[in-house]
PDB file of N, CA and C in Angstrom:
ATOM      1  N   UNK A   1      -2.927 -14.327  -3.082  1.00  0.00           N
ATOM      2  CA  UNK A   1      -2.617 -14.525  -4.482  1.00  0.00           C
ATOM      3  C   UNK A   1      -3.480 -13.620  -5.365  1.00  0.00           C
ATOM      4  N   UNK A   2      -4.617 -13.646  -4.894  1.00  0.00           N
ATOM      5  CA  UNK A   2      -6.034 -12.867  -5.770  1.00  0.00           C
ATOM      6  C   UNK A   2      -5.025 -10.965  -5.771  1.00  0.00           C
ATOM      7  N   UNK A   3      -4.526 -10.974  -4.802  1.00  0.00           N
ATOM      8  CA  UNK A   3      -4.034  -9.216  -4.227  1.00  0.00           C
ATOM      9  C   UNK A   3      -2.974  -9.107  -5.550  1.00  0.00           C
ATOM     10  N   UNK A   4      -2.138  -9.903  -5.598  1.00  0.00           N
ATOM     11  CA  UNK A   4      -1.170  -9.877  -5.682  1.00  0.00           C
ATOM     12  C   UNK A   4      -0.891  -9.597  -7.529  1.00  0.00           C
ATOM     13  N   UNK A   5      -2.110 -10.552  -8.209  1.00  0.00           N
ATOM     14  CA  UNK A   5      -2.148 -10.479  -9.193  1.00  0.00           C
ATOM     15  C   UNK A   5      -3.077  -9.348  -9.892  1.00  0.00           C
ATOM     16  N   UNK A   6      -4.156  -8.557  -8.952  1.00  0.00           N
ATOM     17  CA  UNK A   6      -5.087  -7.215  -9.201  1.00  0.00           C
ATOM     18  C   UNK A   6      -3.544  -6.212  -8.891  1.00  0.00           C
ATOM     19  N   UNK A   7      -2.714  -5.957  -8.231  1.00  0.00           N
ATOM     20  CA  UNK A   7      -1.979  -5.459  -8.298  1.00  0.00           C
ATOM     21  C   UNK A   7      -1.231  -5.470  -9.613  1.00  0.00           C
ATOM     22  N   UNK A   8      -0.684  -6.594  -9.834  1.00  0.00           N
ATOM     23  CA  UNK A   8       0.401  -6.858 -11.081  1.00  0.00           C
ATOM     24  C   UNK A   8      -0.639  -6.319 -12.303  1.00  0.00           C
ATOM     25  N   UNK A   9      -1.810  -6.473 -12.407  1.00  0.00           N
ATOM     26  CA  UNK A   9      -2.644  -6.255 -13.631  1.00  0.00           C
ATOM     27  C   UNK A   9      -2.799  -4.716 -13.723  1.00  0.00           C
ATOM     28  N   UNK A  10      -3.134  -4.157 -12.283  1.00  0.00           N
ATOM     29  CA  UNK A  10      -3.032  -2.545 -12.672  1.00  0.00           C
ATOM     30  C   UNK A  10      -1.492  -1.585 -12.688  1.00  0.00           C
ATOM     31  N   UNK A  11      -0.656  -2.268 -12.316  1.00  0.00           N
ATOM     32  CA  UNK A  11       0.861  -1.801 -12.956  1.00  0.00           C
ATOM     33  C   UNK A  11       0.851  -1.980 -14.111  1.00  0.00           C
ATOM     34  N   UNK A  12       0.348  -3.364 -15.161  1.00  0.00           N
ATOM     35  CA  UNK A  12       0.244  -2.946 -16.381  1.00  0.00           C
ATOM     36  C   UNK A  12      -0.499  -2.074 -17.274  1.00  0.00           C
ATOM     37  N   UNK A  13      -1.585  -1.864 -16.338  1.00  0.00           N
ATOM     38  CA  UNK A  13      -2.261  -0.510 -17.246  1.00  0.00           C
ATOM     39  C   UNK A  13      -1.838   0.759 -16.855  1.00  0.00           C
ATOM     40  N   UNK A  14      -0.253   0.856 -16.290  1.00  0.00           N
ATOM     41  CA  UNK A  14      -0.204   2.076 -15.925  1.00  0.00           C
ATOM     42  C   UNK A  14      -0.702   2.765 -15.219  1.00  0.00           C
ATOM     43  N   UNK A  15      -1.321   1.896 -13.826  1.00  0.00           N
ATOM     44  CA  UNK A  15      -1.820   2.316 -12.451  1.00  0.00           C
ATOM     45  C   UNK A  15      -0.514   2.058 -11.295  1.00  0.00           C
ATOM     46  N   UNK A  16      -0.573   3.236 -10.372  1.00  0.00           N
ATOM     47  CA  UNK A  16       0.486   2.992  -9.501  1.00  0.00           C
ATOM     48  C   UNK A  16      -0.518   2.296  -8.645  1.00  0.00           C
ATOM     49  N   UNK A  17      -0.196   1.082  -7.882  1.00  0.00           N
ATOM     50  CA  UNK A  17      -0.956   0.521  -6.631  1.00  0.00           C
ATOM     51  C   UNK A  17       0.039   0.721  -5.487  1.00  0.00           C
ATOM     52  N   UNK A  18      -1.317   0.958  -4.257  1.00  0.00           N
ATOM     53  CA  UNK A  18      -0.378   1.286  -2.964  1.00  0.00           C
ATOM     54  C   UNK A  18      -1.018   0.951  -1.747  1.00  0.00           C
ATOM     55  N   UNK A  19      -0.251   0.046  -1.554  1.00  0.00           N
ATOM     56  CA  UNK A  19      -0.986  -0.688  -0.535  1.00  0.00           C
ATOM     57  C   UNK A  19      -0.886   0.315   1.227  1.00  0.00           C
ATOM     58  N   UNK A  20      -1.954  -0.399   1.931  1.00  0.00           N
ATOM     59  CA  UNK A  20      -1.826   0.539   3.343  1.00  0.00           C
ATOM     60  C   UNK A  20      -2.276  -0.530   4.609  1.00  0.00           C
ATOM     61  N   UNK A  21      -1.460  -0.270   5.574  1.00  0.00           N
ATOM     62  CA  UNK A  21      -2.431  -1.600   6.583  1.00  0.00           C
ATOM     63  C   UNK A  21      -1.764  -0.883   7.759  1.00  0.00           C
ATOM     64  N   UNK A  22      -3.237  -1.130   9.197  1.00  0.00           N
ATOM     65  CA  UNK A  22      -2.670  -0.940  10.284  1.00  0.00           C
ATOM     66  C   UNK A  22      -2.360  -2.512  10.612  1.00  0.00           C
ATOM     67  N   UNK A  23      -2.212  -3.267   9.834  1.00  0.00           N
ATOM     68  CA  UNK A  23      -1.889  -4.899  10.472  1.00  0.00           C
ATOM     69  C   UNK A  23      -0.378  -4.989  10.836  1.00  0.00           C
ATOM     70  N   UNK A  24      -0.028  -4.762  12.156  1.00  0.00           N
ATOM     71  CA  UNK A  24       1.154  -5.020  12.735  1.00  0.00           C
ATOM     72  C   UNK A  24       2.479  -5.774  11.848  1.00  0.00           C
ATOM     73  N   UNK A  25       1.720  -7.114  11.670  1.00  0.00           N
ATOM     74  CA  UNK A  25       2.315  -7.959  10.820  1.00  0.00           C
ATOM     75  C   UNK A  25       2.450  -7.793   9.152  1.00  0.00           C
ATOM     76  N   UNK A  26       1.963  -6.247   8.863  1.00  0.00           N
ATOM     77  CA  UNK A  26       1.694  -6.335   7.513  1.00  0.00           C
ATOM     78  C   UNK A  26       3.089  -6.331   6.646  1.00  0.00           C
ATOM     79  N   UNK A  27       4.176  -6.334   7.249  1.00  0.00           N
ATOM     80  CA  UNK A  27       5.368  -5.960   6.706  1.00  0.00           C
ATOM     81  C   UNK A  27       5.859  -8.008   5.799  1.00  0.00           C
ATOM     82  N   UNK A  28       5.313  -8.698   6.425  1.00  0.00           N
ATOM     83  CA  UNK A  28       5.563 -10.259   6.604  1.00  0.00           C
ATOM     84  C   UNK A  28       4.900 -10.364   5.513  1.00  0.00           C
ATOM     85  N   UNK A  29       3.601 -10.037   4.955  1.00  0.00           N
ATOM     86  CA  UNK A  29       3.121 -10.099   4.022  1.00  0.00           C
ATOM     87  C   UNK A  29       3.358  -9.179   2.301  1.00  0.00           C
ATOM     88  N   UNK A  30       3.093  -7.996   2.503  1.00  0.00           N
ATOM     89  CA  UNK A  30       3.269  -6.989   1.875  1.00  0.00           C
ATOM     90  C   UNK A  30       4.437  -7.269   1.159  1.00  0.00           C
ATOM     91  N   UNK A  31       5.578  -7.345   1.568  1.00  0.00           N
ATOM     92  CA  UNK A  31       6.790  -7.234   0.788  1.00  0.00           C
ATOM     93  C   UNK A  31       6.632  -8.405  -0.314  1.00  0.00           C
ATOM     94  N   UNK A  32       6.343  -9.361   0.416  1.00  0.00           N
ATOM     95  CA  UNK A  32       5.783 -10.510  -1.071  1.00  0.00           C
ATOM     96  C   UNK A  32       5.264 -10.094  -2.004  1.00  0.00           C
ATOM     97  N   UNK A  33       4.162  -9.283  -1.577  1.00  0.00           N
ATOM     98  CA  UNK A  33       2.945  -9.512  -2.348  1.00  0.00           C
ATOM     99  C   UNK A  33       2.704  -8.119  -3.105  1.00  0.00           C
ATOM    100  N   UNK A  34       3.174  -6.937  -2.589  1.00  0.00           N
ATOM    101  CA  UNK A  34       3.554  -5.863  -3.496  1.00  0.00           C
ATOM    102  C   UNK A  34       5.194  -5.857  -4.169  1.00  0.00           C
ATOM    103  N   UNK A  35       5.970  -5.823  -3.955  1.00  0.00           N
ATOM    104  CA  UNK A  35       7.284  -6.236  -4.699  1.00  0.00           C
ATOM    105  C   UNK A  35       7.919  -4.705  -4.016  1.00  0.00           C
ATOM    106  N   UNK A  36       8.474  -3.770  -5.561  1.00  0.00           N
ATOM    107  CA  UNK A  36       8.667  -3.249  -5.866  1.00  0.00           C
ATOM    108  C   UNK A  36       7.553  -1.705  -5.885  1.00  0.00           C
ATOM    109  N   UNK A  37       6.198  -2.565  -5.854  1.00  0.00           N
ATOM    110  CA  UNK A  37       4.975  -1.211  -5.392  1.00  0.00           C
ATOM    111  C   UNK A  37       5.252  -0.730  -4.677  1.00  0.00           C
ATOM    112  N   UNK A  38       4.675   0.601  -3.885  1.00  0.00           N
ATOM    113  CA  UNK A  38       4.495   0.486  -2.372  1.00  0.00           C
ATOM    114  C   UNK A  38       3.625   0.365  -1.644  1.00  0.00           C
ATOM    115  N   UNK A  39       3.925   0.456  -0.220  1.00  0.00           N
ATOM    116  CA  UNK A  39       3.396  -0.067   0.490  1.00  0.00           C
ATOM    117  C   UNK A  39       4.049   0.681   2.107  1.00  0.00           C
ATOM    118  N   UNK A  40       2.685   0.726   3.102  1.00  0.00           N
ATOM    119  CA  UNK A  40       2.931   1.479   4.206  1.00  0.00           C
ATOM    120  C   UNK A  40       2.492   0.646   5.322  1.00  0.00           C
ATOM    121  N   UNK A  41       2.695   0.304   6.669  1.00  0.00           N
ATOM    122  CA  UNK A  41       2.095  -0.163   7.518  1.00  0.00           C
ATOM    123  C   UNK A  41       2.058   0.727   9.012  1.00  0.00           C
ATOM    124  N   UNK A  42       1.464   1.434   9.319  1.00  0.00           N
ATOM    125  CA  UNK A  42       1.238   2.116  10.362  1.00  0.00           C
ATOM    126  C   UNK A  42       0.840   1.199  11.454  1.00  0.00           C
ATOM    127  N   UNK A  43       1.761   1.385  12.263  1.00  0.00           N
ATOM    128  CA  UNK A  43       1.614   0.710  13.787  1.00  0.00           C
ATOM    129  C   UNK A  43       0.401   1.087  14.661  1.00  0.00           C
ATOM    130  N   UNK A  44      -0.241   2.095  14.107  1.00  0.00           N
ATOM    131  CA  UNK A  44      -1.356   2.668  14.892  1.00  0.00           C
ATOM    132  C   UNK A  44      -2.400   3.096  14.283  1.00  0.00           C
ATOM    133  N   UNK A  45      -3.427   2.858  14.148  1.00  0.00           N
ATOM    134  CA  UNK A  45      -4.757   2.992  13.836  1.00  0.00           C
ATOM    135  C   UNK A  45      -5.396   4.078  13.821  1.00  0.00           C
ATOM    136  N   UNK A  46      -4.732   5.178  15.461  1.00  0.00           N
ATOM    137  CA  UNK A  46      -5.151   6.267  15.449  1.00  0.00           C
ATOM    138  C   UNK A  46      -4.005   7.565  14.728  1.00  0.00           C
ATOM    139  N   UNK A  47      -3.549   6.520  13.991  1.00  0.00           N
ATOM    140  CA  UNK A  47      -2.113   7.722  13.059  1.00  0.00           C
ATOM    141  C   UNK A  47      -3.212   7.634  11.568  1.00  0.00           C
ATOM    142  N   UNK A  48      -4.053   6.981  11.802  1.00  0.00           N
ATOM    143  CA  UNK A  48      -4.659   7.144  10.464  1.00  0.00           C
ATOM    144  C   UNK A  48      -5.091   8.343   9.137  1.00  0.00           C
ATOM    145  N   UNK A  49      -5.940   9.022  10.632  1.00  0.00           N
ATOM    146  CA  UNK A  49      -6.166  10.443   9.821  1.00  0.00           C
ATOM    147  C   UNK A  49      -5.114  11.345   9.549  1.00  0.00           C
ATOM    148  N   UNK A  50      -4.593  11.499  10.200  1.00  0.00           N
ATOM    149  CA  UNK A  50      -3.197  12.475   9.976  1.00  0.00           C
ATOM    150  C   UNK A  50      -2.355  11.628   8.471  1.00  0.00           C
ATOM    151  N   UNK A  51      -2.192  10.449   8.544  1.00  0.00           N
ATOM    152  CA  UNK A  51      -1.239  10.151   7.438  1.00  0.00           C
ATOM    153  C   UNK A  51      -2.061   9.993   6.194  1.00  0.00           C
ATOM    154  N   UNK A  52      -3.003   9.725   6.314  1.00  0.00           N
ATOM    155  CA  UNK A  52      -3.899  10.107   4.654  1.00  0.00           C
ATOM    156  C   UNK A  52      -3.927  10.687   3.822  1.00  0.00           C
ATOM    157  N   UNK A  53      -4.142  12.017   4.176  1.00  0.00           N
ATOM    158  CA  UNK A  53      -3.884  13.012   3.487  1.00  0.00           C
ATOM    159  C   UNK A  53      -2.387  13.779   3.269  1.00  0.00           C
ATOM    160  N   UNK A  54      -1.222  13.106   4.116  1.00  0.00           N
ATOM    161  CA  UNK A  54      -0.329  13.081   3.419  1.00  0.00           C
ATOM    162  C   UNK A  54       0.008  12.148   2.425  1.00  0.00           C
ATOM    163  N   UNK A  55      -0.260  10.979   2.679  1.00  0.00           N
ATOM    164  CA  UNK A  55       0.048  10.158   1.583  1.00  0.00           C
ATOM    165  C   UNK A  55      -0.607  10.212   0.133  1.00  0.00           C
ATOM    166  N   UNK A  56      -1.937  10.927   0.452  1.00  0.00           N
ATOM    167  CA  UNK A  56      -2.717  11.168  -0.557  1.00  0.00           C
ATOM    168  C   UNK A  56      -1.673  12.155  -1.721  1.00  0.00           C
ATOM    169  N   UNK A  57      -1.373  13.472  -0.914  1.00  0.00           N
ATOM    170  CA  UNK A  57      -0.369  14.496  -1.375  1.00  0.00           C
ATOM    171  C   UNK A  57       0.576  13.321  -2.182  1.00  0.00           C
ATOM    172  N   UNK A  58       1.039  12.659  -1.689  1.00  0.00           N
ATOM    173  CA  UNK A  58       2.384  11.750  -1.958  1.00  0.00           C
ATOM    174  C   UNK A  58       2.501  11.407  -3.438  1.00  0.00           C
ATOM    175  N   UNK A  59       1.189  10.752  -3.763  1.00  0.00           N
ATOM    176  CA  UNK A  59       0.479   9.753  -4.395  1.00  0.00           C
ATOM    177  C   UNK A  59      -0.091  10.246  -5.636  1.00  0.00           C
ATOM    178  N   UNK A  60      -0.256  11.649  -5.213  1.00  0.00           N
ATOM    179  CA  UNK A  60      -0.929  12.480  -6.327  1.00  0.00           C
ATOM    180  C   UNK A  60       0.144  13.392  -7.449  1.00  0.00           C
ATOM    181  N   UNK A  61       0.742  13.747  -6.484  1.00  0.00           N
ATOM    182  CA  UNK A  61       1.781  14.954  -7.505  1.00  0.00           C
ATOM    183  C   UNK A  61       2.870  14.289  -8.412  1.00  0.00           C
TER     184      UNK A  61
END
């Protein structure tokens, strides 16, 4: 609930929030709790470094 509403508060100041999890299960959660934000869940832990800095790219431009 605490996530959910630091999220909703920085969409109103015109912050994009973006959530990230290697938690398997994060898809069960996330969709609740970001909506319409986004949100990524990588199945693997060691896909980490490689997808960062794309998503970073993503996130930025």
């Amino acid at each position: 609930h605490d996530t959910h509403m630091a999220l909703l508060e920085a969409k109103r100041k015109d912050i994009t929030p973006f959530c990230l999890t290697v938690d398997k299960s994060g898809h069960d959660y996330l969709k609740g709790m970001c909506g319409d934000m986004g949100y990524e869940v990588l199945g693997d832990i060691w896909a980490l470094p490689e997808r960062l800095p794309m998503l970073y790219r993503q996130l930025t431009l």
